[in-house]
Protein backbone atom coordinates (compact mmCIF):
# COMPACT_ATOMS: atom_id res chain seq x y z
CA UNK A 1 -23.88 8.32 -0.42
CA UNK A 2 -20.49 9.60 -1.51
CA UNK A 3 -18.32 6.56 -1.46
CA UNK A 4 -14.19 6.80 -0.04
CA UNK A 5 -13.30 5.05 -3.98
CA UNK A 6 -16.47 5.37 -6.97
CA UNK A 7 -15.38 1.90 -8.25
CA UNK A 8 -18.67 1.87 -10.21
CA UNK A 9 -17.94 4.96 -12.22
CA UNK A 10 -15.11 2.79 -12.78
CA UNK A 11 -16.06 0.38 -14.21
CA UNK A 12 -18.56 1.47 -16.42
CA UNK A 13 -15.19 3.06 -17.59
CA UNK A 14 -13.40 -0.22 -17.96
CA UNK A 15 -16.89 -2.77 -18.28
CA UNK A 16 -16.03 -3.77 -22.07
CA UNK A 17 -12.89 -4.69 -22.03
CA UNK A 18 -13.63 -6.78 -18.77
CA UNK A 19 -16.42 -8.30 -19.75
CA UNK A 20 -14.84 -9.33 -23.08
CA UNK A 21 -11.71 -11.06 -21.09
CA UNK A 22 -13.89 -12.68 -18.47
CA UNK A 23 -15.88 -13.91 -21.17
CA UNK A 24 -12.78 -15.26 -22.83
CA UNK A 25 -11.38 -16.58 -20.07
CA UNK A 26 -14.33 -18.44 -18.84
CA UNK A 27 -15.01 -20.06 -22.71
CA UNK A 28 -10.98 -21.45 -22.51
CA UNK A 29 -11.83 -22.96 -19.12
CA UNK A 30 -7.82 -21.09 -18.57
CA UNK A 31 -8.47 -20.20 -14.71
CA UNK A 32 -5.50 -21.25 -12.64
CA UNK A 33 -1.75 -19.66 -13.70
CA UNK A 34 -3.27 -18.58 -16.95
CA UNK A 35 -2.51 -16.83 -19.56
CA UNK A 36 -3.84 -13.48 -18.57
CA UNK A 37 -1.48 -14.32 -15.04
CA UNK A 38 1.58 -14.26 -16.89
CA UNK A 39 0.45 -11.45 -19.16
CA UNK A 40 -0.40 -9.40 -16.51
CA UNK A 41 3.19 -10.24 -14.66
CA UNK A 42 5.20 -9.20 -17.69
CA UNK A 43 3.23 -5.82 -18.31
CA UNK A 44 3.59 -5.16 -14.42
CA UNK A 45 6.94 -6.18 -14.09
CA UNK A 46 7.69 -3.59 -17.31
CA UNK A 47 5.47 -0.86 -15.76
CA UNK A 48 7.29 -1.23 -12.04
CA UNK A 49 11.06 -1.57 -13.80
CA UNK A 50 12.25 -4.63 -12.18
CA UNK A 51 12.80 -8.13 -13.37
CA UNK A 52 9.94 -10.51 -11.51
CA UNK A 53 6.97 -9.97 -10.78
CA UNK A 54 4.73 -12.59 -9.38
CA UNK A 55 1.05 -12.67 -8.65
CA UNK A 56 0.10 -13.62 -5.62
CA UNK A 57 -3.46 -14.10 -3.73
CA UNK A 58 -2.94 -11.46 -1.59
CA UNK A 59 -0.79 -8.22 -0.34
CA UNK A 60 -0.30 -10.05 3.03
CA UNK A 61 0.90 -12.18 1.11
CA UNK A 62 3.19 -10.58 -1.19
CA UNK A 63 4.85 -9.02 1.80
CA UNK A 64 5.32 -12.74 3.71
CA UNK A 65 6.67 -14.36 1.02
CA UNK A 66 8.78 -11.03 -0.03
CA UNK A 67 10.26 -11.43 3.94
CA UNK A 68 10.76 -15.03 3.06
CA UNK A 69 12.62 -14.65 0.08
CA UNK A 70 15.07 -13.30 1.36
CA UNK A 71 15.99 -15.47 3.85
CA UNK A 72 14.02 -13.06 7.00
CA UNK A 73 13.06 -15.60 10.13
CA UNK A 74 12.56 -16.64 13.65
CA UNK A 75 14.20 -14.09 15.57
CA UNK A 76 14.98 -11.58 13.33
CA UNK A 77 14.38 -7.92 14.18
CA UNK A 78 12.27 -6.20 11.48
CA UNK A 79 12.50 -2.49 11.75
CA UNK A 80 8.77 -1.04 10.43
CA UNK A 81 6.48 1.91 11.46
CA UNK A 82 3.36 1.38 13.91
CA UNK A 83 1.76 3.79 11.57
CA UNK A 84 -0.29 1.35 8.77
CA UNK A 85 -2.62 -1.34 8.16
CA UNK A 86 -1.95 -4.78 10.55
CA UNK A 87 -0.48 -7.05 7.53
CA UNK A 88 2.77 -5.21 7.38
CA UNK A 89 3.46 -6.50 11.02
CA UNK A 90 1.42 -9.71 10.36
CA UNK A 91 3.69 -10.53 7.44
CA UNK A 92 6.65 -9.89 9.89
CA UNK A 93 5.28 -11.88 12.52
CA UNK A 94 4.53 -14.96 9.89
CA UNK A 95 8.07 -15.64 9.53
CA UNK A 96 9.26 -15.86 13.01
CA UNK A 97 10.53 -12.22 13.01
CA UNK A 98 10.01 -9.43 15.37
CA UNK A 99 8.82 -6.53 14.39
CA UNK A 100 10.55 -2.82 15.92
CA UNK A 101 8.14 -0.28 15.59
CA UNK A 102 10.08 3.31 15.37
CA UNK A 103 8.37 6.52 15.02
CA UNK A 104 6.89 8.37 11.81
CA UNK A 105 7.98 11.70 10.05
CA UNK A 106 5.27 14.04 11.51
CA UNK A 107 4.71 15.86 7.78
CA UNK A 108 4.77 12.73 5.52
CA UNK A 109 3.75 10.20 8.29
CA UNK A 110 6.43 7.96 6.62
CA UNK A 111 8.42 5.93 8.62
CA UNK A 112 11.33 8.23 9.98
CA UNK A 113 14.75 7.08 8.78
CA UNK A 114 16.41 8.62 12.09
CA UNK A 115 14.14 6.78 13.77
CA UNK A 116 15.55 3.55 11.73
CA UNK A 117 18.67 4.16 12.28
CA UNK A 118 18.62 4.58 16.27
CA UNK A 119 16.20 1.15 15.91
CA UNK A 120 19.42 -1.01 14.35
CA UNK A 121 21.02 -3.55 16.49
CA UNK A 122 23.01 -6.89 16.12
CA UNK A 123 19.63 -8.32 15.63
CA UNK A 124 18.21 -6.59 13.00
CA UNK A 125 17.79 -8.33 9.93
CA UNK A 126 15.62 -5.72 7.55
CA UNK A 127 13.48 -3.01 7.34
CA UNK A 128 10.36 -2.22 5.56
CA UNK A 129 9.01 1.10 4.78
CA UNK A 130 5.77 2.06 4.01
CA UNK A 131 4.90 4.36 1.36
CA UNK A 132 1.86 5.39 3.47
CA UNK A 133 -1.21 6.76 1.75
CA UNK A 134 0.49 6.72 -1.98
CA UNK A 135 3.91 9.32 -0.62
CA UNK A 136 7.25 7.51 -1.47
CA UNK A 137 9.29 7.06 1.93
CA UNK A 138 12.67 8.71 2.08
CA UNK A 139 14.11 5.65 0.34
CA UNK A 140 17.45 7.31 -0.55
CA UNK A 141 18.45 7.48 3.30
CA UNK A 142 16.58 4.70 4.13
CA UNK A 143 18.83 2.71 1.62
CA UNK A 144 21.52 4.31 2.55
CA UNK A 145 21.32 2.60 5.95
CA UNK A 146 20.15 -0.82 4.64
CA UNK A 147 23.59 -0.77 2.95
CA UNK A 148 25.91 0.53 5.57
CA UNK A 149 24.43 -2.11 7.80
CA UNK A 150 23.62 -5.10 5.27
CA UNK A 151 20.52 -5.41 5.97
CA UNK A 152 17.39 -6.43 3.39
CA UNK A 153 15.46 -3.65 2.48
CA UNK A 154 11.56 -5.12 2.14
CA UNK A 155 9.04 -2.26 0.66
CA UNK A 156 5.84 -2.41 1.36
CA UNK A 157 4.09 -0.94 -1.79
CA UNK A 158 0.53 -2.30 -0.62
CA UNK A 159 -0.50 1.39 -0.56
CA UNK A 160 1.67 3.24 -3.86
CA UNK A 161 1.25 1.66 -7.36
CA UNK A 162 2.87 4.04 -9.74
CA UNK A 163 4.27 5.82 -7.10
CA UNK A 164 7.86 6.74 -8.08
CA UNK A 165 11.41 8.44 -7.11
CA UNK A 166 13.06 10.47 -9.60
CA UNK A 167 11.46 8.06 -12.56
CA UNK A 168 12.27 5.14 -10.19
CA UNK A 169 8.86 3.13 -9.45
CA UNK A 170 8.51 2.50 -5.59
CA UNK A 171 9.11 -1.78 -5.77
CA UNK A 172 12.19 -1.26 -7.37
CA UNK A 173 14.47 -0.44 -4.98
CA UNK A 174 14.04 -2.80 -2.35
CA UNK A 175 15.49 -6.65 -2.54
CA UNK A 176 11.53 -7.50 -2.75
CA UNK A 177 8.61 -5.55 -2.39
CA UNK A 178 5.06 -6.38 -1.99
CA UNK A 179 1.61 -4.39 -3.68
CA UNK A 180 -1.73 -5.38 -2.70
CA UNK A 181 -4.43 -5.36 -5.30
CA UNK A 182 -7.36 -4.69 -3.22
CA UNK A 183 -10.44 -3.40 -4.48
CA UNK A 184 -10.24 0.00 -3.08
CA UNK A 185 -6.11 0.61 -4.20
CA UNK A 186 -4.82 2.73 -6.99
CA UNK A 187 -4.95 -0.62 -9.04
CA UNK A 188 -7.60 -2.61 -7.88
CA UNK A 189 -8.60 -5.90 -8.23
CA UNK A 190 -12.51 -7.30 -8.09
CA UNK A 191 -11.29 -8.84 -4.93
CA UNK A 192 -7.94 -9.74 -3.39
CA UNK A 193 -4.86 -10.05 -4.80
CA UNK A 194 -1.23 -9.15 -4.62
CA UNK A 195 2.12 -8.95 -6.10
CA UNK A 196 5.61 -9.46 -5.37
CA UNK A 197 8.32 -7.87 -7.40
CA UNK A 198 12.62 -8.57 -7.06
CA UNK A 199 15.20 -8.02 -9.88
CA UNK A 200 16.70 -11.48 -7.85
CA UNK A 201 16.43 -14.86 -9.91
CA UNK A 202 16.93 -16.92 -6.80
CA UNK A 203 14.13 -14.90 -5.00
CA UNK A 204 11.93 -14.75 -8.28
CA UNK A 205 12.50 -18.92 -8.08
CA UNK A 206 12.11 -19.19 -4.76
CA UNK A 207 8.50 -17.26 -4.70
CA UNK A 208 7.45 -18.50 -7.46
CA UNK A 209 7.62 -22.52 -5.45
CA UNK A 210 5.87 -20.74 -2.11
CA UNK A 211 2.79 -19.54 -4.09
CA UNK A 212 2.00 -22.82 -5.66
CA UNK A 213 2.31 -25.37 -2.78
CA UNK A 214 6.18 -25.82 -2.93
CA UNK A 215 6.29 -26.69 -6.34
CA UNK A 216 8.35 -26.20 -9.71
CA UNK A 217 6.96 -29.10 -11.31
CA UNK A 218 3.71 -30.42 -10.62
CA UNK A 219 3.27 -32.90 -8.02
CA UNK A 220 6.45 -32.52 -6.95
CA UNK A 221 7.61 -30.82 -3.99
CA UNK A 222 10.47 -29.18 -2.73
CA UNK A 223 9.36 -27.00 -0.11
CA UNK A 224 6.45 -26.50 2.16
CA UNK A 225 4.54 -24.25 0.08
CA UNK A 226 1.09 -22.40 0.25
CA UNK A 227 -1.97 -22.04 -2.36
CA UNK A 228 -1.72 -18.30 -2.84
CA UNK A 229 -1.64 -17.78 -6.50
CA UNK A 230 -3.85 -14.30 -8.49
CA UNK A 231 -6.86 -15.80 -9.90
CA UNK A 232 -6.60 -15.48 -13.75
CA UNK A 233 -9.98 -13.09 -13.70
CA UNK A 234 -8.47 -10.99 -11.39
CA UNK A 235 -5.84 -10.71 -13.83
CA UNK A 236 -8.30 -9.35 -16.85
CA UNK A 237 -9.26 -6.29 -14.34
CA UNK A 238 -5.76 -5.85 -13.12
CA UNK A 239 -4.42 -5.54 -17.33
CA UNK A 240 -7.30 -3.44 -18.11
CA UNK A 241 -6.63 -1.10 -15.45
CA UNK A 242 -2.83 -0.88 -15.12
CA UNK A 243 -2.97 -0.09 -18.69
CA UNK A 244 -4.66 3.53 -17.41
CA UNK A 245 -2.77 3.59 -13.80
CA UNK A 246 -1.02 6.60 -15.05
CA UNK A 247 -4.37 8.32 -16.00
CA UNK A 248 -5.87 7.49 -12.63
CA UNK A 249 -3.07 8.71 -10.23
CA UNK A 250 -2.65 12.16 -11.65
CA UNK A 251 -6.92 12.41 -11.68
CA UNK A 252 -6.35 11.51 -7.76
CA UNK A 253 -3.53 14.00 -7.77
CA UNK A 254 -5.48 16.46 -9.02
CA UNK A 255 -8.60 16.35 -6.96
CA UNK A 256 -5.67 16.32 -3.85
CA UNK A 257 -4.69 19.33 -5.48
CA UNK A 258 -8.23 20.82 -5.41
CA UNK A 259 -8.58 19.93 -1.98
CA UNK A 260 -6.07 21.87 -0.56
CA UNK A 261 -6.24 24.74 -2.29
CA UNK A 262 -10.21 24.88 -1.20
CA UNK A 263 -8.97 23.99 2.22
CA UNK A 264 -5.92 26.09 2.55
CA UNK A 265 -6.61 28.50 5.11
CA UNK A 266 -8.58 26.50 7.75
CA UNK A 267 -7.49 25.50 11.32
CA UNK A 268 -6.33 21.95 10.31
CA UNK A 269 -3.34 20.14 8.20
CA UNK A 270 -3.70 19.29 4.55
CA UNK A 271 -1.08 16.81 3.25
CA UNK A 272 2.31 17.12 2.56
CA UNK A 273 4.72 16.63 -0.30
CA UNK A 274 8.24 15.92 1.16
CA UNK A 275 9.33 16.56 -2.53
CA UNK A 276 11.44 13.50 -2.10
CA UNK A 277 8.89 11.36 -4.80
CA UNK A 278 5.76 11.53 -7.06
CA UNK A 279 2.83 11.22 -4.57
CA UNK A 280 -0.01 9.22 -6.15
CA UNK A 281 -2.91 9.55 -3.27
CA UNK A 282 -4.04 6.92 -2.24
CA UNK A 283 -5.45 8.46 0.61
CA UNK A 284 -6.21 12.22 1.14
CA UNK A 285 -5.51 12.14 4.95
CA UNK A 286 -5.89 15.44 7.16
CA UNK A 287 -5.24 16.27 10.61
CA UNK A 288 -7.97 18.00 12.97
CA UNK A 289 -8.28 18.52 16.67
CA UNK A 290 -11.97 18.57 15.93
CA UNK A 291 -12.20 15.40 13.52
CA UNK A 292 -15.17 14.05 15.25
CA UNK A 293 -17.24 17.02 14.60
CA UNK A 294 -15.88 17.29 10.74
CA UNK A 295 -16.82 13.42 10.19
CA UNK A 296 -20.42 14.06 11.83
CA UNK A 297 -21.42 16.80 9.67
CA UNK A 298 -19.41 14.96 6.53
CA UNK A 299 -21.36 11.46 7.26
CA UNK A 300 -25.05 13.51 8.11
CA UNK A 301 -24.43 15.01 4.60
CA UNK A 302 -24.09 10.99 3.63
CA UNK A 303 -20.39 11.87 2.45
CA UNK A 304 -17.79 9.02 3.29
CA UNK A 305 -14.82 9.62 5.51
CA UNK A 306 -12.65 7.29 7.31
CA UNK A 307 -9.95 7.63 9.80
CA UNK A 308 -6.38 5.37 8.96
CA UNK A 309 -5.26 4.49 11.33
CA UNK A 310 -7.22 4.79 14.49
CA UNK A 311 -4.98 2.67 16.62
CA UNK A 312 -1.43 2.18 15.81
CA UNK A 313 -0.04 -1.25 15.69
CA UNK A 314 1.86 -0.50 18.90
CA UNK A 315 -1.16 -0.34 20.83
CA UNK A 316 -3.32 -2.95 19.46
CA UNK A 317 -4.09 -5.40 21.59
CA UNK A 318 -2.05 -8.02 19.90
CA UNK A 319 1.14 -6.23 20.27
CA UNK A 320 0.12 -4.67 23.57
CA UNK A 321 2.45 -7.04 25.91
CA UNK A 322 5.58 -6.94 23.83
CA UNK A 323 5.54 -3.29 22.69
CA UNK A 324 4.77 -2.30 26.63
CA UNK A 325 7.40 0.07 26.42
CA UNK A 326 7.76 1.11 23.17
CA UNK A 327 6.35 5.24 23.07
CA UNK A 328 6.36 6.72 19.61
CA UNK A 329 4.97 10.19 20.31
CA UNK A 330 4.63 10.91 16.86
CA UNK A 331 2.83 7.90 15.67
CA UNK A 332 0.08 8.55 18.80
CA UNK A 333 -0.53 12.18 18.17
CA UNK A 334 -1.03 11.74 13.90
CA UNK A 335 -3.37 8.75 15.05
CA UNK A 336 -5.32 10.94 17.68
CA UNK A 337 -6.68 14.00 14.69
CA UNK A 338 -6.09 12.13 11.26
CA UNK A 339 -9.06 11.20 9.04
CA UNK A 340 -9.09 10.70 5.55
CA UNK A 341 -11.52 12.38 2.36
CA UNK A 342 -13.02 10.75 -0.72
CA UNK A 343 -10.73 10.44 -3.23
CA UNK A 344 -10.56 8.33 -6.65
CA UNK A 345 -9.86 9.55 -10.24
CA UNK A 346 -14.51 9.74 -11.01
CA UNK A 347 -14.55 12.75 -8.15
CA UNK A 348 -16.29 15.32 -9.46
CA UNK A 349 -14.91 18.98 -9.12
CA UNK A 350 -18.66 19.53 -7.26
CA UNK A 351 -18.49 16.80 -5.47
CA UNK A 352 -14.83 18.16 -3.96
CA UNK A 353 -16.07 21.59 -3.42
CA UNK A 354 -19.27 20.39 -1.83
CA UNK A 355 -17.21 18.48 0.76
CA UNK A 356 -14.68 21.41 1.44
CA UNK A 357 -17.71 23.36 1.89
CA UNK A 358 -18.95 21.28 4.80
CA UNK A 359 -15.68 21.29 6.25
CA UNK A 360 -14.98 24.83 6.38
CA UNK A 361 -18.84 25.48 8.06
CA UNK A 362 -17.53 23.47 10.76
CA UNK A 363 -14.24 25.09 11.35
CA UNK A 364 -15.44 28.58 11.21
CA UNK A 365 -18.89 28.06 12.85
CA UNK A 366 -21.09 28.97 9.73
């Protein structure tokens, strides 16, 4: 089976150096806050071009604490896109807030800043972009409004590690931002864990006490806190691997560039590059009116392919009474054809051909 991510080609890549700082790690008995945790937050925080960075035990909860930082709560209108995985809204919802779901940019699938800006009311407190699928969002106009409104500008980044905007690194422009470590993400963990990144020393402070029970010192406690700190051997696979993270997004770039030239002149939609930012793939998403029939013949041929996101948070049955009314034709149509291709910096230039092969005898009825 051809997997979405070849995470063990990957680590028989990385396997030494792991196995070296796990041993380590488990001989100094150094597991919780260690020093491979604080390594791992400077070389990140230097990589991403902001001040803090903080590891967290999740992306979820990168992006709760992020909204909590900076001071986001009950009753507070969150302005987001329907269009992405549940814990952007769940982190929203955490808090108190509400979150407005506005419409996506049909090319990009970003979150559309026109839509944002016909979204803002009295209420509305922030908003947070996704950079969907590895693309930058149109964070220049997006800021733009965050400013001319005063409103906190949350990224979620859960999705774009390395991703960046004229040399800018998506994280970095937001007050906060939140990345997800995930197994399957550009940077990857072994499991779960996240990050949250601010050039603020108040937020930086204030994070750094909600990750570790409401504490500065121990066994004392300021705040109602939660246990939600990056295990210290998740931090020897996160240094190993962020020290190639520029080697692995321009592998994925390229095999997204092999894709659609193979792919160029069939019946569906390969993806687009507003331009705007340095795309670093974390999907390769397409759009098809006959996506079933493409994933049979992929999945019979024991080739992975997935669709994000089937259902858009607008619809799903958690949000279904309160977003009643809300229609984002946009967001419904992209979620109705898209499906998304293996892609990881180990796919082979066979493997990629073999796969646009299978594609194009189901479009043109070979």
């Amino acid at each position: 089976m051809i997997p979405m991510v070849n995470l063990k080609a990957q680590y028989a890549e990385i396997k030494q150096e792991v196995e070296q700082g796990l041993a380590e790690t488990i001989a100094n008995c150094t597991f919780i806050l260690g020093p491979n945790v604080h390594a791992f937050e400077q070389e990140a925080a230097a990589y991403l071009g902001v001040k803090h960075a903080i590891g967290v035990a999740s992306g979820t909860d990168a992006l709760h604490f992020a909204l909590l930082a900076e001071g986001i709560g009950v009753g507070d209108e969150v302005i987001t896109t329907a269009f992405t995985f549940i814990a952007t809204a769940e982190a929203i919802k955490y808090v108190g807030a509400i979150p407005v779901f506005v419409d996506i940019d049909p090319k990009t699938f970003n979150i559309s800043p026109e839509a944002i800006e016909q979204a803002i009311t009295a209420k509305t407190k922030a908003v947070m972009p996704v950079h969907l699928f590895g693309q930058p969002a149109d964070m220049a106009r997006i800021k733009q409004l965050c400013d001319e409104h005063n409103l906190k500008l949350i990224e979620d980044c859960c999705q774009s590690f390395g991703a960046s905007i004229n040399g800018i690194q998506t994280g970095a422009i937001g007050h906060a931002s939140g990345f997800s470590f995930f197994p399957s993400k550009n940077l990857g963990a072994f499991g779960d864990g996240g990050l949250v990144v601010t050039n603020s020393d108040d937020s930086a402070a204030h994070i750094n006490r909600l990750r570790n029970h409401g504490s500065d010192v121990r066994y004392y406690h300021d705040i109602i806190g939660y246990n939600s700190r990056l295990d210290e051997m998740q931090a020897v696979i996160l240094r190993a691997k962020l020290k190639r993270i520029d080697q692995y997004n321009q592998a994925r770039r390229d095999v997204a560039q092999l894709y659609s030239a193979l792919l160029a002149d069939l019946p569906l939609v390969t993806p687009f590059e507003d331009g705007l930012g340095e795309h670093v793939y974390h999907q390769y998403t397409l759009l098809s009116d006959r996506r079933d029939d493409i994933m049979q013949a992929l999945q019979a041929s024991e080739i992975s392919c997935a669709v994000y996101y089937p259902v858009p948070l607008h619809r799903q049955n958690v949000f279904k009474a309160e977003c009643a009314a809300v229609s984002l034709p946009v967001t419904e149509a992209v979620a109705a054809t898209c499906f998304s291709l293996p892609i990881c910096p180990f796919l082979e230039k066979q493997t990629i051909c073999t796969i646009a092969g299978i594609i194009r005898a189901v479009l043109t009825d070979e």
